[in-house]
Structure formats: C-alpha cells, structure tokens
PDB file of N, CA and C in Angstrom:
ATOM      1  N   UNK A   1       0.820  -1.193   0.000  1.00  0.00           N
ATOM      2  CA  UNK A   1       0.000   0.000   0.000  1.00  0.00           C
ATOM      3  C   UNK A   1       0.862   1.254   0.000  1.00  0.00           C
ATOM      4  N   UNK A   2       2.014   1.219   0.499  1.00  0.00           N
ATOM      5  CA  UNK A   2       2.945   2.421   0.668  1.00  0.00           C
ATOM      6  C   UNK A   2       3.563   2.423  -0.852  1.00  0.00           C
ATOM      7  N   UNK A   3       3.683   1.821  -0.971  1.00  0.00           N
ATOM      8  CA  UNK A   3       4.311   1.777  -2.497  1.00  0.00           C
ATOM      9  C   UNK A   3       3.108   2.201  -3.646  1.00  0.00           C
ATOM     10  N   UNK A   4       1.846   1.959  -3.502  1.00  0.00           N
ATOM     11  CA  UNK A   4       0.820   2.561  -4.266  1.00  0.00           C
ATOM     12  C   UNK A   4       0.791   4.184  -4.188  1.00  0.00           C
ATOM     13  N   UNK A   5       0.930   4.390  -2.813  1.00  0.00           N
ATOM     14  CA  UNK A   5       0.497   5.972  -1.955  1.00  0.00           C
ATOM     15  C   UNK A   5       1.535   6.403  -2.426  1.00  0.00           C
ATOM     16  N   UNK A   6       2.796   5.908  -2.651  1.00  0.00           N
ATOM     17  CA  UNK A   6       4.231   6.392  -2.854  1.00  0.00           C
ATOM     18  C   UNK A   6       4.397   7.521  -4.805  1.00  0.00           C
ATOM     19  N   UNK A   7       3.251   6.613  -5.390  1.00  0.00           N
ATOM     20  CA  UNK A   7       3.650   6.792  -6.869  1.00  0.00           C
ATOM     21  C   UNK A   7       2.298   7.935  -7.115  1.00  0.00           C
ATOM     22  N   UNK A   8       1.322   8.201  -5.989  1.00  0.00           N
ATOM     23  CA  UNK A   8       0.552   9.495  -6.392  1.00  0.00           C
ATOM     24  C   UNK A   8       0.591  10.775  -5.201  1.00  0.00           C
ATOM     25  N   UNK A   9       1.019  10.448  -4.696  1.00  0.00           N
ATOM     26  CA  UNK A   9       1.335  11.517  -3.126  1.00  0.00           C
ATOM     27  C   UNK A   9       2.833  11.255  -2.464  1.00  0.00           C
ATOM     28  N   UNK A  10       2.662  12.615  -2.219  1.00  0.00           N
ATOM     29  CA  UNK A  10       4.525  12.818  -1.330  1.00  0.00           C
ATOM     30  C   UNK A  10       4.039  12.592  -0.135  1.00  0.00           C
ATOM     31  N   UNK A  11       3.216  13.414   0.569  1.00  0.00           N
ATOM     32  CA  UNK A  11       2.386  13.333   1.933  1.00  0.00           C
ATOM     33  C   UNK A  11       1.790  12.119   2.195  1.00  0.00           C
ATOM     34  N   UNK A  12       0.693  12.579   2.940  1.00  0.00           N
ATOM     35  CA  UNK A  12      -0.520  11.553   3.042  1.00  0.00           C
ATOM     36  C   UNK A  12      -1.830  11.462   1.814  1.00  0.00           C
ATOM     37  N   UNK A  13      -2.515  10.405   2.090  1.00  0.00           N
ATOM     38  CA  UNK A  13      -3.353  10.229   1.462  1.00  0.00           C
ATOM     39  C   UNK A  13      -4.275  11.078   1.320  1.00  0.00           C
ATOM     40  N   UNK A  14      -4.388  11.739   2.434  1.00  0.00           N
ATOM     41  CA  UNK A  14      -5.729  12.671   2.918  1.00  0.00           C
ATOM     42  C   UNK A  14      -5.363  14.085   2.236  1.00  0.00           C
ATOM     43  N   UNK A  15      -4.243  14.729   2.071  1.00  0.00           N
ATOM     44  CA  UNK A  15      -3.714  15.912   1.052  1.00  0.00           C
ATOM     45  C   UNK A  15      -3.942  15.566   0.160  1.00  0.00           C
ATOM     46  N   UNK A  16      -3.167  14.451  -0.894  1.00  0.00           N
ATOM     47  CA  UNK A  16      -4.201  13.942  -2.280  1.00  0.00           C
ATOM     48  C   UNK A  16      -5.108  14.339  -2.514  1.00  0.00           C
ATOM     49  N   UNK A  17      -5.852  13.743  -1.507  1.00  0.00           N
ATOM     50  CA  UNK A  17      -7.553  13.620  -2.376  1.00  0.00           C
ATOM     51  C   UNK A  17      -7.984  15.056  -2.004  1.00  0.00           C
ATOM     52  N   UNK A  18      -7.605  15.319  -1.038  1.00  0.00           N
ATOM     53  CA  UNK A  18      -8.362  16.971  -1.016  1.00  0.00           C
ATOM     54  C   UNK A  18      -7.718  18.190  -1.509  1.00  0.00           C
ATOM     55  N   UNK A  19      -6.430  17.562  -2.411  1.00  0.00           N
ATOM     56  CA  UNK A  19      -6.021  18.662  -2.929  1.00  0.00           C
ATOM     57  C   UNK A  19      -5.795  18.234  -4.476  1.00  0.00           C
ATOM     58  N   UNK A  20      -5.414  17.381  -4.398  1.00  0.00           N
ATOM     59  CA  UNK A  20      -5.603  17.040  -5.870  1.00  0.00           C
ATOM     60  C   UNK A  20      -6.522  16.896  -6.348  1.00  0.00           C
ATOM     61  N   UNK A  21      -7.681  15.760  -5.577  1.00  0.00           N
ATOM     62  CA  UNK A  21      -8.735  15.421  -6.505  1.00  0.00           C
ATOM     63  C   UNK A  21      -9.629  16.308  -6.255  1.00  0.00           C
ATOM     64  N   UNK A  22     -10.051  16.717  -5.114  1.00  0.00           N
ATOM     65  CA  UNK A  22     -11.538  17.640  -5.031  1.00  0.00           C
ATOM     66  C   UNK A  22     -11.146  18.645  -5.160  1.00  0.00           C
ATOM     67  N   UNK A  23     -10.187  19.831  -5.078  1.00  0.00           N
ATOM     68  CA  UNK A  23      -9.696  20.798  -5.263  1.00  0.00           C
ATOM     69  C   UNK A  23      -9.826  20.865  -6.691  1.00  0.00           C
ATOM     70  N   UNK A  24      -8.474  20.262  -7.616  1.00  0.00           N
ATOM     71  CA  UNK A  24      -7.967  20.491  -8.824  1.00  0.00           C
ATOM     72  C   UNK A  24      -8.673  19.604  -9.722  1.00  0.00           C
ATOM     73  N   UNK A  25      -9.397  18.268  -9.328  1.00  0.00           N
ATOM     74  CA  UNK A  25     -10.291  17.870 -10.174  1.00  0.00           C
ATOM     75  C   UNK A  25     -11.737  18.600 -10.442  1.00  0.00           C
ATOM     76  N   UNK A  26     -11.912  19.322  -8.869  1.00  0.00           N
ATOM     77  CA  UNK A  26     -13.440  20.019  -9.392  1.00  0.00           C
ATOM     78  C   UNK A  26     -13.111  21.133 -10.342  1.00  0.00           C
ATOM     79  N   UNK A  27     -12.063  22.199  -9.917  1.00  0.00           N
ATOM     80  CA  UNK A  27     -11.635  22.898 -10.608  1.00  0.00           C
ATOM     81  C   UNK A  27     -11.604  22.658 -12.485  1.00  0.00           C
ATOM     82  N   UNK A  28     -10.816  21.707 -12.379  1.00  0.00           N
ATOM     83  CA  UNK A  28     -10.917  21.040 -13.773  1.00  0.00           C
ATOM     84  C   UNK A  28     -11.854  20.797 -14.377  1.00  0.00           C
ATOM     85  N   UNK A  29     -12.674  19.926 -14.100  1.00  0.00           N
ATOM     86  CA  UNK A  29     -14.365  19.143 -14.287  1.00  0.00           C
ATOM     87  C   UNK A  29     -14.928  20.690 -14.948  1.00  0.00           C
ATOM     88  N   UNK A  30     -15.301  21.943 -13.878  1.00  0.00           N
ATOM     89  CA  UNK A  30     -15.701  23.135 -14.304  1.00  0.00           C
ATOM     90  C   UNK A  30     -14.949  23.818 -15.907  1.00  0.00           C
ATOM     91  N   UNK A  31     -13.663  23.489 -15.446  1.00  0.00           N
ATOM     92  CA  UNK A  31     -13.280  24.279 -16.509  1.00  0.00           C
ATOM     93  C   UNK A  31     -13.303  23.634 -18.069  1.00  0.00           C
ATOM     94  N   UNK A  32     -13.224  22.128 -18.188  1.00  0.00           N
ATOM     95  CA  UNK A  32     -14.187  21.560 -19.036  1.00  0.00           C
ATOM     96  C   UNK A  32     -15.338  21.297 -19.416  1.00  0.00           C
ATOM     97  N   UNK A  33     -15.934  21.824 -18.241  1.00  0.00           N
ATOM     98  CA  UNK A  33     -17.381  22.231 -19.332  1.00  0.00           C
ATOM     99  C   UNK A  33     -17.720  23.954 -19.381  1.00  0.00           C
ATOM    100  N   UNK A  34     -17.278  24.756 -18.920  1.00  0.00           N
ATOM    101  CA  UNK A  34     -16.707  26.044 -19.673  1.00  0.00           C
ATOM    102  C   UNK A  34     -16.494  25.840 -21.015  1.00  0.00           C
ATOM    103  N   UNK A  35     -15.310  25.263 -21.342  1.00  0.00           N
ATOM    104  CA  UNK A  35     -14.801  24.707 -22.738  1.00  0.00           C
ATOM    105  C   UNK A  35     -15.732  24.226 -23.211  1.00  0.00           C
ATOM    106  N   UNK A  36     -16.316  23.534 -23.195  1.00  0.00           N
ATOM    107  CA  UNK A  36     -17.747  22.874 -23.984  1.00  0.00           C
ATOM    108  C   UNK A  36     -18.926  23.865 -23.926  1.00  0.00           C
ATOM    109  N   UNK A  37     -19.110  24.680 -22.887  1.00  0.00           N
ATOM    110  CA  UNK A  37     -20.023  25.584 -22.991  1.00  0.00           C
ATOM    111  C   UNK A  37     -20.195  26.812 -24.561  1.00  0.00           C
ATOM    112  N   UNK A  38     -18.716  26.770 -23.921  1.00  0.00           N
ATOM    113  CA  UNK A  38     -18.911  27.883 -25.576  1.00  0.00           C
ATOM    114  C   UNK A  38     -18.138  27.186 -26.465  1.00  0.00           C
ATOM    115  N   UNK A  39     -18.397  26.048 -27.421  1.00  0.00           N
ATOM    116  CA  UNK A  39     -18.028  25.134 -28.451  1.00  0.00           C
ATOM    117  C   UNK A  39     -16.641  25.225 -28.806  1.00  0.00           C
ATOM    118  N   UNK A  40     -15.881  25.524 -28.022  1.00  0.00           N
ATOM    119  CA  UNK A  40     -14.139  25.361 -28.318  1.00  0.00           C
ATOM    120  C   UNK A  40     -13.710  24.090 -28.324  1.00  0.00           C
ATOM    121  N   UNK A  41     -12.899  23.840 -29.036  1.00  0.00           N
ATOM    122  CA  UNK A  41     -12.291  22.573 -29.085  1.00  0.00           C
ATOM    123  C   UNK A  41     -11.687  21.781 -27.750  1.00  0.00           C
ATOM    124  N   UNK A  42     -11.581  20.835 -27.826  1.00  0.00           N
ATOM    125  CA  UNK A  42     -11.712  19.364 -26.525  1.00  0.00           C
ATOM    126  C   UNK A  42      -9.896  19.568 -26.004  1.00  0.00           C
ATOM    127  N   UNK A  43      -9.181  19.508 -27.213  1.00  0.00           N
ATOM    128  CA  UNK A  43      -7.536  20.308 -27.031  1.00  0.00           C
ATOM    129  C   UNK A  43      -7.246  21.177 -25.835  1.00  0.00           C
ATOM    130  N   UNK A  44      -8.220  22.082 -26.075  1.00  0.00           N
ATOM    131  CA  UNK A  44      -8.144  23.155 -25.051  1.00  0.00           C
ATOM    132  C   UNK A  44      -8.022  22.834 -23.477  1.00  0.00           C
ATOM    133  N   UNK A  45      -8.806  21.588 -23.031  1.00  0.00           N
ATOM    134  CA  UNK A  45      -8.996  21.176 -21.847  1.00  0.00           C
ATOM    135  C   UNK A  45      -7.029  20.402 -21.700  1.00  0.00           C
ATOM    136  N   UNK A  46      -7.041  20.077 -22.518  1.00  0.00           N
ATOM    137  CA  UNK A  46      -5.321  19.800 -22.248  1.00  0.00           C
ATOM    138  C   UNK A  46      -4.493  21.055 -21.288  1.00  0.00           C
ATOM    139  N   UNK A  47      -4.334  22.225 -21.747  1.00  0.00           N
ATOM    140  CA  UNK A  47      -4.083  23.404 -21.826  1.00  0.00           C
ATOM    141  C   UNK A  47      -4.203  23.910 -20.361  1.00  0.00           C
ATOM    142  N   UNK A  48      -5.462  23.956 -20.348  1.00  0.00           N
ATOM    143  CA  UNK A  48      -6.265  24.110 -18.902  1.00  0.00           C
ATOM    144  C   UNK A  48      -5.608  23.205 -18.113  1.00  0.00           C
ATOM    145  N   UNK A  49      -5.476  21.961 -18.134  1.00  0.00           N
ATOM    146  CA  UNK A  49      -5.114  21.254 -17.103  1.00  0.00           C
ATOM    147  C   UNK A  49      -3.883  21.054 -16.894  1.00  0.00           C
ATOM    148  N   UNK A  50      -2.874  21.023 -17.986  1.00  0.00           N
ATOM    149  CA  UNK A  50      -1.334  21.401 -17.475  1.00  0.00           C
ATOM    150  C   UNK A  50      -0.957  22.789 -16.740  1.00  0.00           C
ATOM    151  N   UNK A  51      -2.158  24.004 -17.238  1.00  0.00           N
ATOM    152  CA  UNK A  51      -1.775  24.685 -16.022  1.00  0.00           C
ATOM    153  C   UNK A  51      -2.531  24.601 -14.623  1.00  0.00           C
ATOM    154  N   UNK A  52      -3.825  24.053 -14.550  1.00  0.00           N
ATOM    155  CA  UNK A  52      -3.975  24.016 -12.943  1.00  0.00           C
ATOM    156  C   UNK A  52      -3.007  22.892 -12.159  1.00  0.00           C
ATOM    157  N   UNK A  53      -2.620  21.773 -12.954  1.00  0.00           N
ATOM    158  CA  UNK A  53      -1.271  21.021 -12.591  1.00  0.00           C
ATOM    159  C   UNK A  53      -0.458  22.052 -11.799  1.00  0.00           C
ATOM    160  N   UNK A  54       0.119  22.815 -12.404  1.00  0.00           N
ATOM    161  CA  UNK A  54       1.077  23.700 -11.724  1.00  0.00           C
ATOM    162  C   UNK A  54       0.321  24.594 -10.409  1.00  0.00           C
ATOM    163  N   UNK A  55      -0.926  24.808 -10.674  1.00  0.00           N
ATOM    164  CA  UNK A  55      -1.639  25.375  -9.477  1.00  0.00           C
ATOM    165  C   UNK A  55      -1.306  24.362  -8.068  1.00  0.00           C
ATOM    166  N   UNK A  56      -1.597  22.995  -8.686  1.00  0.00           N
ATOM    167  CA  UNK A  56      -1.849  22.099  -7.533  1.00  0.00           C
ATOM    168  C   UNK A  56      -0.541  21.832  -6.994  1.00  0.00           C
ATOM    169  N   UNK A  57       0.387  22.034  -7.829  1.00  0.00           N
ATOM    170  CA  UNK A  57       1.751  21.705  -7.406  1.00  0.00           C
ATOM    171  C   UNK A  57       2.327  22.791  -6.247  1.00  0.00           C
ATOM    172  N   UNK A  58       1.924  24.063  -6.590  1.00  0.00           N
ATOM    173  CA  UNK A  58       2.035  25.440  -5.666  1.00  0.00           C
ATOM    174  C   UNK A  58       1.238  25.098  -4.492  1.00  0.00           C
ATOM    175  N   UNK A  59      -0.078  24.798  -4.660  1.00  0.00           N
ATOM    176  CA  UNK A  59      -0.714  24.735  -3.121  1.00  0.00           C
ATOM    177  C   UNK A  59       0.070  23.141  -2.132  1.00  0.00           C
ATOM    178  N   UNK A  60       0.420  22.693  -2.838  1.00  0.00           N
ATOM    179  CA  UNK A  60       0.848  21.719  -2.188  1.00  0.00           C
ATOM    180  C   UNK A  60       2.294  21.835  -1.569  1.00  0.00           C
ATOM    181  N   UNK A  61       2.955  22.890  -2.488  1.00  0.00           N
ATOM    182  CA  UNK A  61       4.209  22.881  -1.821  1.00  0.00           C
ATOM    183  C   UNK A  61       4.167  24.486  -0.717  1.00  0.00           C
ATOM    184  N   UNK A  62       2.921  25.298  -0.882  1.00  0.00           N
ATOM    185  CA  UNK A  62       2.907  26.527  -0.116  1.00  0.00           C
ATOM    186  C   UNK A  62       2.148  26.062   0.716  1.00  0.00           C
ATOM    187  N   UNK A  63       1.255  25.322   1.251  1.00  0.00           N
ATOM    188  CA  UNK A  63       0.451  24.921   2.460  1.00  0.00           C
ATOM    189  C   UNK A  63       0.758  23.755   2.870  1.00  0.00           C
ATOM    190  N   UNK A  64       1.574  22.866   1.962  1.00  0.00           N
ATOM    191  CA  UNK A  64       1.917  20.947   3.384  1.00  0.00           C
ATOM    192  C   UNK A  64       3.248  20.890   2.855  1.00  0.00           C
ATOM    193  N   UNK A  65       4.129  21.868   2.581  1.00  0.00           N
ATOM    194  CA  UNK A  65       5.188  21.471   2.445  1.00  0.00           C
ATOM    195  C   UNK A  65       5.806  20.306   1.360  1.00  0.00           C
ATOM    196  N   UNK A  66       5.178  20.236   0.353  1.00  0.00           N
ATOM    197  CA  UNK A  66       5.811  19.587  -0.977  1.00  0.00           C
ATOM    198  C   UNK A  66       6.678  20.085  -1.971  1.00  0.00           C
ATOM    199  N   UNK A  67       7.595  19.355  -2.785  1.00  0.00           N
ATOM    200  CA  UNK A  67       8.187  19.551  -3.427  1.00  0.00           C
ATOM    201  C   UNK A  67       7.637  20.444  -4.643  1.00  0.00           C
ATOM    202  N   UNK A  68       8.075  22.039  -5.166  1.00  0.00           N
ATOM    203  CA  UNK A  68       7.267  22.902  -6.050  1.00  0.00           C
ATOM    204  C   UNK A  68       7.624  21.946  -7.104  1.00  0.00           C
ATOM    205  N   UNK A  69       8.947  21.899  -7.242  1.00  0.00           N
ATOM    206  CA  UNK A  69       9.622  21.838  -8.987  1.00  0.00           C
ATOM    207  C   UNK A  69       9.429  19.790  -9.247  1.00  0.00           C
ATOM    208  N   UNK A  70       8.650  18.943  -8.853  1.00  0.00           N
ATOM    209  CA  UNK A  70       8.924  17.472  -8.895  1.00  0.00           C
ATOM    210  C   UNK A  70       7.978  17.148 -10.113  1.00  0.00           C
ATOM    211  N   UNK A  71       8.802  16.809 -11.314  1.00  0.00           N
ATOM    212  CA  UNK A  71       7.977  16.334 -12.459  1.00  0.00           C
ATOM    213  C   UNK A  71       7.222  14.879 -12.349  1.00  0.00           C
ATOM    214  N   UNK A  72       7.474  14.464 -11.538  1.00  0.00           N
ATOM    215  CA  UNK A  72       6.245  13.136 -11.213  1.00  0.00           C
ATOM    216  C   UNK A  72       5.401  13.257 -10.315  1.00  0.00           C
ATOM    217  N   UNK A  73       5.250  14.386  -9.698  1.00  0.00           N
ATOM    218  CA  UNK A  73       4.044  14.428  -8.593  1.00  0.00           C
ATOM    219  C   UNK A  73       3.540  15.169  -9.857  1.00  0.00           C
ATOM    220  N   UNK A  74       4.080  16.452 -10.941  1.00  0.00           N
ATOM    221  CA  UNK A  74       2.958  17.538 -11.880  1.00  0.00           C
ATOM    222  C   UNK A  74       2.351  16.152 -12.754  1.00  0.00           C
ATOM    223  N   UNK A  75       3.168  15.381 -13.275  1.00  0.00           N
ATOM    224  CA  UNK A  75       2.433  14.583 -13.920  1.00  0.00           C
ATOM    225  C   UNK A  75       1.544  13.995 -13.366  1.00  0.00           C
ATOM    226  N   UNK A  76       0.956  13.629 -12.105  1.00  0.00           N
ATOM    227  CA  UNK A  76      -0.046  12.671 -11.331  1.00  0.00           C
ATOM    228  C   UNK A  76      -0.869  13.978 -11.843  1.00  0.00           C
ATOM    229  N   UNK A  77      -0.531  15.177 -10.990  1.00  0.00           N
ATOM    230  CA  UNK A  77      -1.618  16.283 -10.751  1.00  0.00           C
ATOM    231  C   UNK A  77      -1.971  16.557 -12.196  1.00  0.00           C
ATOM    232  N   UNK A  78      -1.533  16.906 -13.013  1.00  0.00           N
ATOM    233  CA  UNK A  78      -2.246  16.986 -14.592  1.00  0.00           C
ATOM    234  C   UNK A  78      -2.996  16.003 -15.037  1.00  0.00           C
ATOM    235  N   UNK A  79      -2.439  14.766 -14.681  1.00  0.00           N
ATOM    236  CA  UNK A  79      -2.890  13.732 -15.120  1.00  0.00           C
ATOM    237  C   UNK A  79      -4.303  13.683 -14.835  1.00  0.00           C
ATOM    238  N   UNK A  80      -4.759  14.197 -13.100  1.00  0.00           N
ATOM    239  CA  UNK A  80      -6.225  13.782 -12.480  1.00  0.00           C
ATOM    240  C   UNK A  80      -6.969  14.838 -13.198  1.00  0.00           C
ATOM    241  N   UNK A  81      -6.130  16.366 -13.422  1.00  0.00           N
ATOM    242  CA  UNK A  81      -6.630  17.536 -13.818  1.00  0.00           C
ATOM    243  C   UNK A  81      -7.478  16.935 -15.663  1.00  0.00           C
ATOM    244  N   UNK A  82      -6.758  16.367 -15.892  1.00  0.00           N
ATOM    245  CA  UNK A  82      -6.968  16.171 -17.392  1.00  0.00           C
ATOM    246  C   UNK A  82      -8.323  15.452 -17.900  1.00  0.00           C
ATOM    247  N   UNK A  83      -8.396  14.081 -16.116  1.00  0.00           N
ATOM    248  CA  UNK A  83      -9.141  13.275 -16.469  1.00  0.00           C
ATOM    249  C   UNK A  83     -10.745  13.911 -16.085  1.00  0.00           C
ATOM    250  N   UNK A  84     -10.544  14.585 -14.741  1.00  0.00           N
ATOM    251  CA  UNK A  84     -11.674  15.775 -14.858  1.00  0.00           C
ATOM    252  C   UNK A  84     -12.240  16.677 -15.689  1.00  0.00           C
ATOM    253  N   UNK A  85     -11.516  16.557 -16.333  1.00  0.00           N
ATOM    254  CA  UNK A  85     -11.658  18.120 -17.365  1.00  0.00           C
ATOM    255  C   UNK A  85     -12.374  17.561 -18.450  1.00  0.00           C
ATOM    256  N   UNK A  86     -11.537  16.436 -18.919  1.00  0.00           N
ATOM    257  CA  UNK A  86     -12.100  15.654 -20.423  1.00  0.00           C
ATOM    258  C   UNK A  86     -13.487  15.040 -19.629  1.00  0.00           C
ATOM    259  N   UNK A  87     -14.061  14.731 -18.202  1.00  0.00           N
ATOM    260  CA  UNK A  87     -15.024  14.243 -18.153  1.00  0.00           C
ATOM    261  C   UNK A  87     -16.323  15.541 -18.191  1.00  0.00           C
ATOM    262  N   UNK A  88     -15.775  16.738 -17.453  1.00  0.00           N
ATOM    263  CA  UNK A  88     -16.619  17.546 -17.872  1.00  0.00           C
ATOM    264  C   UNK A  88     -17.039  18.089 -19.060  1.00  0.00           C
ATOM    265  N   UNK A  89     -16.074  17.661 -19.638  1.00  0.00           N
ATOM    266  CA  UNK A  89     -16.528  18.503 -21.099  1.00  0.00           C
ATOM    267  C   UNK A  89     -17.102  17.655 -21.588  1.00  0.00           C
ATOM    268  N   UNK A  90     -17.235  16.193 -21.661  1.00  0.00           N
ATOM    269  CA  UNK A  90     -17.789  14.868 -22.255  1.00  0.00           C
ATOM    270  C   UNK A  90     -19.581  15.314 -21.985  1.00  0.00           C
ATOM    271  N   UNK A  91     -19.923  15.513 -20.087  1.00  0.00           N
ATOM    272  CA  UNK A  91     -20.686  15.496 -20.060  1.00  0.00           C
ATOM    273  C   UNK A  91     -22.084  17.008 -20.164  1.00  0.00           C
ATOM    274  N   UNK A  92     -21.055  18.094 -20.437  1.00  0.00           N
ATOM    275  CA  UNK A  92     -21.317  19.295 -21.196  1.00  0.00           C
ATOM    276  C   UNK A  92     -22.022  18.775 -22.939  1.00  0.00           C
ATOM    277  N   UNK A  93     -20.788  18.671 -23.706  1.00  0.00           N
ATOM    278  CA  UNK A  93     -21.037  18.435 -25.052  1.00  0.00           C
ATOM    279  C   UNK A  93     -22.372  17.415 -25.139  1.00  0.00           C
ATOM    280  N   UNK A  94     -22.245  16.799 -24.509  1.00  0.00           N
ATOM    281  CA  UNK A  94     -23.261  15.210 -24.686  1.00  0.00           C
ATOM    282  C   UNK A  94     -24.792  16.119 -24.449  1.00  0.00           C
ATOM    283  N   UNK A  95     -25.005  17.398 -23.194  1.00  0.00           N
ATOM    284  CA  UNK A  95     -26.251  17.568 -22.726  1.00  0.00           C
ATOM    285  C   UNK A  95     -26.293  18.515 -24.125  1.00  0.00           C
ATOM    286  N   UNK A  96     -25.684  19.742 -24.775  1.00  0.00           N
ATOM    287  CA  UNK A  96     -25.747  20.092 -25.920  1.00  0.00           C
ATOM    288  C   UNK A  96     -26.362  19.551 -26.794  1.00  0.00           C
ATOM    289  N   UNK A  97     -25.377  18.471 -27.218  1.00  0.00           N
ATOM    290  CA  UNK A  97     -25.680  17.987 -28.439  1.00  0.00           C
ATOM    291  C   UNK A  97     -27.334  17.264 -28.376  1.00  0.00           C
ATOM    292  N   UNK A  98     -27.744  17.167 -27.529  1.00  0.00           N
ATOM    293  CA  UNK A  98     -29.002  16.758 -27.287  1.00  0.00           C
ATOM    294  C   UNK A  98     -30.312  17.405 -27.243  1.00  0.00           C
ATOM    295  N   UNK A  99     -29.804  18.740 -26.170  1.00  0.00           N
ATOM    296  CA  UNK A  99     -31.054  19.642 -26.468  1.00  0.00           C
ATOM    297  C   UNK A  99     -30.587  20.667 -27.557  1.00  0.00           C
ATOM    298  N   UNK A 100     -29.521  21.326 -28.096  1.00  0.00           N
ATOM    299  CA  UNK A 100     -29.290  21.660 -29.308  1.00  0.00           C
ATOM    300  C   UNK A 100     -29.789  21.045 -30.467  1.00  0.00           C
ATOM    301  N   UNK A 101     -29.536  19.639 -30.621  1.00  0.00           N
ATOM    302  CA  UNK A 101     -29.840  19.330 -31.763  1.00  0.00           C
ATOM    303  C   UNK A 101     -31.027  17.822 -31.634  1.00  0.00           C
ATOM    304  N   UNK A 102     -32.337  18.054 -30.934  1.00  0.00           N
ATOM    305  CA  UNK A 102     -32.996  17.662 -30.686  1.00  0.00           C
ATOM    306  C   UNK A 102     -33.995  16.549 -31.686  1.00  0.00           C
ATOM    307  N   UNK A 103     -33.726  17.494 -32.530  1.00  0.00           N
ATOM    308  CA  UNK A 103     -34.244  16.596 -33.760  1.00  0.00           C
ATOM    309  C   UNK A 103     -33.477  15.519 -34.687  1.00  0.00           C
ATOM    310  N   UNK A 104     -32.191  15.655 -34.088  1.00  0.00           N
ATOM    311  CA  UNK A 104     -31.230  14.627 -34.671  1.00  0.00           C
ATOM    312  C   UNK A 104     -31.040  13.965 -33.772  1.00  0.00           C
ATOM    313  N   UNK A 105     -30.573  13.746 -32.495  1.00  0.00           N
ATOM    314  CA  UNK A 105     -29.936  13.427 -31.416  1.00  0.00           C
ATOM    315  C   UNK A 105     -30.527  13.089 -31.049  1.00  0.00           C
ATOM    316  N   UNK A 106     -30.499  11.558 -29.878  1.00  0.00           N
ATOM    317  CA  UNK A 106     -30.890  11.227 -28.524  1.00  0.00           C
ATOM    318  C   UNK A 106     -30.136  10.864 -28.110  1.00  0.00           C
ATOM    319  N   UNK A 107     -30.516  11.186 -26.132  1.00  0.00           N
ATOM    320  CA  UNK A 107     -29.404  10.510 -25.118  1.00  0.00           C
ATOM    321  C   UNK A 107     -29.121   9.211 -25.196  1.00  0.00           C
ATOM    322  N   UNK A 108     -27.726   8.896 -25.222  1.00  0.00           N
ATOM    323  CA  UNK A 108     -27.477   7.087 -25.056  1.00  0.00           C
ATOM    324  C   UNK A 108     -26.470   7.043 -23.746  1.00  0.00           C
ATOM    325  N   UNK A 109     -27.050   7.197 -22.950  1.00  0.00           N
ATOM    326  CA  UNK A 109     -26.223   6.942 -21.457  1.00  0.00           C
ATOM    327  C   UNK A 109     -25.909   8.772 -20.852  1.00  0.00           C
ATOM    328  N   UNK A 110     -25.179   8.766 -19.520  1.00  0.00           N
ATOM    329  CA  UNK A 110     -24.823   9.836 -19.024  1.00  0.00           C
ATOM    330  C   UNK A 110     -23.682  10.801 -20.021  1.00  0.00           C
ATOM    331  N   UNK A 111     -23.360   9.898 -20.554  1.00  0.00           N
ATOM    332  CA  UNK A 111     -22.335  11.557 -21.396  1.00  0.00           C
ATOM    333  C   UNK A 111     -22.018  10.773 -22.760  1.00  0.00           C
ATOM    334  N   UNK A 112     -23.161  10.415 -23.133  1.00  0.00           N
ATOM    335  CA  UNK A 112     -23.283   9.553 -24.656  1.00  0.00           C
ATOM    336  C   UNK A 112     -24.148  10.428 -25.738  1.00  0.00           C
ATOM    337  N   UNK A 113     -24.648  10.396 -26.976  1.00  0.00           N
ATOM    338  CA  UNK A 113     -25.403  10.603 -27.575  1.00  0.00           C
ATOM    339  C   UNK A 113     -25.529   9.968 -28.894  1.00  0.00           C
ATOM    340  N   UNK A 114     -26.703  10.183 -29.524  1.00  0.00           N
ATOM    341  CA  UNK A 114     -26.723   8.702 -30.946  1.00  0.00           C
ATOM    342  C   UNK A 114     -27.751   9.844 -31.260  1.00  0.00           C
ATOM    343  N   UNK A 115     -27.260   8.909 -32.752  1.00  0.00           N
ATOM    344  CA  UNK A 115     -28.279   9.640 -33.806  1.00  0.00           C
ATOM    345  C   UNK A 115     -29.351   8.948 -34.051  1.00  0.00           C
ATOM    346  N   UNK A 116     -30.317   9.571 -34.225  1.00  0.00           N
ATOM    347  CA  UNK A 116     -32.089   9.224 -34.344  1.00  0.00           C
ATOM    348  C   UNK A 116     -32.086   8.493 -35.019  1.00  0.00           C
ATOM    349  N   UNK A 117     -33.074   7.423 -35.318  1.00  0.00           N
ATOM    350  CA  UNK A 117     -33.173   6.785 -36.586  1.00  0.00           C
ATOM    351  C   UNK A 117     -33.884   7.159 -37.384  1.00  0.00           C
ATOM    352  N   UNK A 118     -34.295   6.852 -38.616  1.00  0.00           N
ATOM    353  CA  UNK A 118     -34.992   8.046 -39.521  1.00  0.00           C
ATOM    354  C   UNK A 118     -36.264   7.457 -39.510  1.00  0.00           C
TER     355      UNK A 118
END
C-alpha cells in the first residue's frame, strides 16, 4: 500500500484527495465544461489542465510542504486535472448535443449521444 500511496502523493493520502482530486479535479471538471459551454475545441482542456497542474503543485508545496519543482508528482496532478476536465466537457457536449440538436440526437447513457433513426 505504501508503495501505491508512494507513486501518487509525497504526503498523506488525505492531502491527495483533497487537494488534488476535489480541489484540482473540481476545478478542472468546471473548466471543461466552460470549454464545452462555448463550443471550443476538446484540445483546449489539455491546456487548462497542465496549467492548474502547476496550481496544484504550488498549493501543495505553499500549504503541506511539498516539493514545487517534482515532475512526477505535476504529472499525477495533470494527469487527475486532465481526467476531470475531459469528463466535464464529455458530459457538457453530450447535454448540448441533445437539447441543441434535438431533432437529430438522442441521449445514449450519461455523457453519450446517438443519432435518431430516420
């Protein structure tokens, strides 16, 4: 288990999740569906999330004492940032494309959509 905790947190477990994931993943999640809100490309959420990466990397090393400059803790933190981000925007685009284009589209699951049959 230390060796799991070892390869996504310097600290404890309990900084992780409340700083990486609910912090910088909600953060993220929002800012991908921003991005989907006003029809910009899915790329963009990349962008976004390598820099709140660096956000999360600052709060972690200005409030519990972590390493600022460690390229394998930014990669975890982008990494969660990324996977938030691409899920918000998944489930942005999906509610769009549905009531936008109503007459083509129906829902196929929580962040799915299919085309009507004729």
């Amino acid at each position: 288990m230390s060796a799991f905790l070892a390869l996504f947190s310097e600290g404890s477990l309990g900084v992780f999740l409340l700083v990486t994931v609910l912090l910088g993943g909600g953060a993220a999640a929002l800012a991908g569906r921003a991005i989907a809100m006003t029809w910009r490309p899915r790329w963009q959420v990349i962008a976004y999330a390598l820099m709140l990466g660096g956000a999360i990397r600052f709060i972690h090393f200005a409030l519990f004492g972590g390493t600022l400059l460690s390229p394998h803790y930014y990669v975890v933190d982008a990494a969660v940032c990324m996977a938030f981000g691409f899920a918000g925007f998944r489930g942005k685009r999906a509610g769009q494309m549905i009531t936008h284009y109503r007459w083509l589209n129906e829902p196929n699951g929580a962040m799915r959509w299919r085309r009507k049959a004729p």
